[in-house]
C-alpha atoms as a PDB file:
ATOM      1  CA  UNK A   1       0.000   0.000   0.000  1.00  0.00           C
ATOM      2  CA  UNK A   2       1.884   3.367  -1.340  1.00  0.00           C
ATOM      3  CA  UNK A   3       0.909   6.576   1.232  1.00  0.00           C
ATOM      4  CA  UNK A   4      -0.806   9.135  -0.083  1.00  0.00           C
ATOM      5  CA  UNK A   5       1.305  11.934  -0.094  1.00  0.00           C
ATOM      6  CA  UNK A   6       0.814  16.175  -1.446  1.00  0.00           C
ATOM      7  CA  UNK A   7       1.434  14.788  -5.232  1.00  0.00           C
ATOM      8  CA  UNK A   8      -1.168  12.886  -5.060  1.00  0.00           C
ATOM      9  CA  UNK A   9      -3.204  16.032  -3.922  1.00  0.00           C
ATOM     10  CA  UNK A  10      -1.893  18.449  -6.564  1.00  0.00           C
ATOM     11  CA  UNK A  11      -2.441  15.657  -9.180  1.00  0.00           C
ATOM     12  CA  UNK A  12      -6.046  15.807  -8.110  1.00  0.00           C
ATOM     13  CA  UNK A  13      -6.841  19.127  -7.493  1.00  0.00           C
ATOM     14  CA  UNK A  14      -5.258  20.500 -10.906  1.00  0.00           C
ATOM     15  CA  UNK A  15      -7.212  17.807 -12.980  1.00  0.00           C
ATOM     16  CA  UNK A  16     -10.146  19.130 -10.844  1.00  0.00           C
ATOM     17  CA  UNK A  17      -9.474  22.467 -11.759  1.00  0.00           C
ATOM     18  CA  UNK A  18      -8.586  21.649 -15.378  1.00  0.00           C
ATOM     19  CA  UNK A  19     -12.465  19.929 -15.525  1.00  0.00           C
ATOM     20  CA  UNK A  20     -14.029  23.222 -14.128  1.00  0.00           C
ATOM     21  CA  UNK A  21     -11.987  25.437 -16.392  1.00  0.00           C
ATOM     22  CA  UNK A  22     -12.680  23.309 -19.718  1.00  0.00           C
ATOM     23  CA  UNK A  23     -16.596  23.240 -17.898  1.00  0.00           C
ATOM     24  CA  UNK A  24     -16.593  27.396 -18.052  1.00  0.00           C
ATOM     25  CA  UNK A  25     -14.937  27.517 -21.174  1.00  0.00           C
ATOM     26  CA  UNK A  26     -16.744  24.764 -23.522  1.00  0.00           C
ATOM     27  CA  UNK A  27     -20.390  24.799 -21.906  1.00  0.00           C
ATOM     28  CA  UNK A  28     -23.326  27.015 -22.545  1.00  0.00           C
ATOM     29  CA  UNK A  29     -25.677  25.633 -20.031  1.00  0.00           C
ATOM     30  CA  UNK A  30     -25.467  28.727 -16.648  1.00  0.00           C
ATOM     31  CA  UNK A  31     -25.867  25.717 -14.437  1.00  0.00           C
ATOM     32  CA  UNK A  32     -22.963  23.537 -15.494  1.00  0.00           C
ATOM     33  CA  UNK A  33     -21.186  26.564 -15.595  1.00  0.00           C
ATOM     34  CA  UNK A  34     -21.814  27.053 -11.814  1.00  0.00           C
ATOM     35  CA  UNK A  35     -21.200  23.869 -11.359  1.00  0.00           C
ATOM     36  CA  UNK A  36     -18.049  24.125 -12.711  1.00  0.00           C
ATOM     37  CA  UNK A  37     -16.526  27.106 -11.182  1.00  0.00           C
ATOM     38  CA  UNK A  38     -17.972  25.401  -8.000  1.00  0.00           C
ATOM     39  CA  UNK A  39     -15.977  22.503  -8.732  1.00  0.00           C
ATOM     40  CA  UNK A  40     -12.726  24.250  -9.507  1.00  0.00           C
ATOM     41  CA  UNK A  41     -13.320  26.303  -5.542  1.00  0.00           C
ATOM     42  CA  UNK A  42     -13.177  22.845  -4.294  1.00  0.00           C
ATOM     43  CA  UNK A  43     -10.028  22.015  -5.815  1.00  0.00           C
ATOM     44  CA  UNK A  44      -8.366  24.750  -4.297  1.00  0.00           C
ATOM     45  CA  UNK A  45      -9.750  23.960  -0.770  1.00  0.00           C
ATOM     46  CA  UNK A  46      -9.018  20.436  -1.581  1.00  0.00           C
ATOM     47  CA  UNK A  47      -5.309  22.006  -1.886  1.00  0.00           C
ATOM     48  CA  UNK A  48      -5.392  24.199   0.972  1.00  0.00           C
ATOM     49  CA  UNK A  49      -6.948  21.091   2.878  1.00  0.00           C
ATOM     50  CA  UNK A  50      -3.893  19.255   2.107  1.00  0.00           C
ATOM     51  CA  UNK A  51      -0.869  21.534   2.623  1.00  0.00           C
ATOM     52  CA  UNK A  52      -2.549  22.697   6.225  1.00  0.00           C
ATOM     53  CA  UNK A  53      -2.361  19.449   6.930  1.00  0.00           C
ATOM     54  CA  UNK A  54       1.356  19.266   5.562  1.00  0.00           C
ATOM     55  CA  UNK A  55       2.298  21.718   7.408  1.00  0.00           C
ATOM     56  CA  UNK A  56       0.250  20.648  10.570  1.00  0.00           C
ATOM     57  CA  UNK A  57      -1.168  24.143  10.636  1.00  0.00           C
ATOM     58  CA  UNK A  58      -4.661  24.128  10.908  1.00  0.00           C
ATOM     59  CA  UNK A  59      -5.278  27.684  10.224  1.00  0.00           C
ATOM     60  CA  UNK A  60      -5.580  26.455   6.110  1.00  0.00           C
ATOM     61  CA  UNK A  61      -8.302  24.454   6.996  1.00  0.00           C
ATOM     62  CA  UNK A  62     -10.029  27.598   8.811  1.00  0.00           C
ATOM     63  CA  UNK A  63      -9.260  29.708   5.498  1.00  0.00           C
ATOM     64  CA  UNK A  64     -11.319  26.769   3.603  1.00  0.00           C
ATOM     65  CA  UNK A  65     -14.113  26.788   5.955  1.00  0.00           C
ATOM     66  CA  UNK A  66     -14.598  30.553   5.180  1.00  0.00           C
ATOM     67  CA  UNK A  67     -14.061  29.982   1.695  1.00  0.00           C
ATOM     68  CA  UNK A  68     -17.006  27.453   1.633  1.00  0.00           C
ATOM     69  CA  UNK A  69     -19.020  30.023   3.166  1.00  0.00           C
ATOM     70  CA  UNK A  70     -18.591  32.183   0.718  1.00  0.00           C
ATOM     71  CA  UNK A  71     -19.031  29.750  -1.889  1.00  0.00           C
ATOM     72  CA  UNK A  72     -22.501  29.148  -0.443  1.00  0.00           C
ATOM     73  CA  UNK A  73     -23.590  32.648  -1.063  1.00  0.00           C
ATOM     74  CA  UNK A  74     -22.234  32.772  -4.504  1.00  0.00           C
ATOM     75  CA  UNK A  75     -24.517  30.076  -5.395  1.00  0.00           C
ATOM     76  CA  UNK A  76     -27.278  31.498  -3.928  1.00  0.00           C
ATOM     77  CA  UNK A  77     -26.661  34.689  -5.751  1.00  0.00           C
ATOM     78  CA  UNK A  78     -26.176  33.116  -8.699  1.00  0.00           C
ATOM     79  CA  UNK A  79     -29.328  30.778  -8.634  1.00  0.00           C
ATOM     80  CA  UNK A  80     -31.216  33.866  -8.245  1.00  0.00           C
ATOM     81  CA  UNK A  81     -29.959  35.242 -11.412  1.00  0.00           C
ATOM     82  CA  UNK A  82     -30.228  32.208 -13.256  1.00  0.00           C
ATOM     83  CA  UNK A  83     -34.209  32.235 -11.916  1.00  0.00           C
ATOM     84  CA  UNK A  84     -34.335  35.795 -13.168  1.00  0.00           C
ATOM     85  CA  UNK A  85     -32.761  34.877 -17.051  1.00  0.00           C
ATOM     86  CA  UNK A  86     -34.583  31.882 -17.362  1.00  0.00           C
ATOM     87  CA  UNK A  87     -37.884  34.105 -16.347  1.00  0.00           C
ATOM     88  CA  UNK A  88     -36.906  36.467 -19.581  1.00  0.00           C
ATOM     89  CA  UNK A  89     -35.273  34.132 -21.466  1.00  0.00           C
ATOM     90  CA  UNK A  90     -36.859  30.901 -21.233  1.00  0.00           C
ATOM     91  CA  UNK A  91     -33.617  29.819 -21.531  1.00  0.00           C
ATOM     92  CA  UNK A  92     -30.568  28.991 -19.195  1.00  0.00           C
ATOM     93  CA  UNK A  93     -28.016  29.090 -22.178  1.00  0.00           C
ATOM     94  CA  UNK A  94     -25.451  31.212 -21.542  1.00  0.00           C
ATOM     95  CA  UNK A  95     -25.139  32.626 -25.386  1.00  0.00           C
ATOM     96  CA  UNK A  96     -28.850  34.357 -24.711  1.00  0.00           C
ATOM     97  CA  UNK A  97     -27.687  36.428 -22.199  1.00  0.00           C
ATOM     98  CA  UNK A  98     -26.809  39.580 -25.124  1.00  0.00           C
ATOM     99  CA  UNK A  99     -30.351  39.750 -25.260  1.00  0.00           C
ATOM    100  CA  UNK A 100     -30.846  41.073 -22.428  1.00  0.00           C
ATOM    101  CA  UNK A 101     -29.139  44.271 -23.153  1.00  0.00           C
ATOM    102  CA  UNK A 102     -32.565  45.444 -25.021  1.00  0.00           C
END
């Protein structure tokens, strides 16, 4: 059995952010796109996670916990806006959105 060491962790997090980034790049659907910038936030608390713990300093893991936080309200916020584009739009496609300038 090989121990997991920080490689490991920056192997996953940067394919995790890699995924989000190609999500927010390639994707027109507003909710994958949340998704994905969700999922590239986790990556970097997954990092944080993982060098507090390195470093047996737990004040990284505090950071994340505050970071999540925030997280929470950005998807709030942005669900909200979402709500209101789909209500003009009837649409969540992320191309419509020009439209709007009218």
């Amino acid at each position: 059995m090989t121990e997991v060491t920080a490689e490991h962790y920056i192997i996953l997090a940067t394919t995790l952010f890699v995924i989000g980034v190609a999500g927010v790049l390639i994707r027109r659907n507003a909710i994958v796109v949340l998704m994905c910038v969700e999922l590239m936030l986790n990556a970097v608390n997954l990092l944080m996670v993982a060098f507090s713990s390195h470093h047996k300093d737990s004040a990284g893991q505090i950071f994340v916990f505050f970071i999540m936080v925030v997280a929470a309200a950005e998807v709030a916020v942005g669900l909200a806006i979402l709500v209101m584009v789909y209500r003009n739009t009837r649409s969540t496609d992320v191309s419509l959105l020009d439209q709007l300038k009218n």
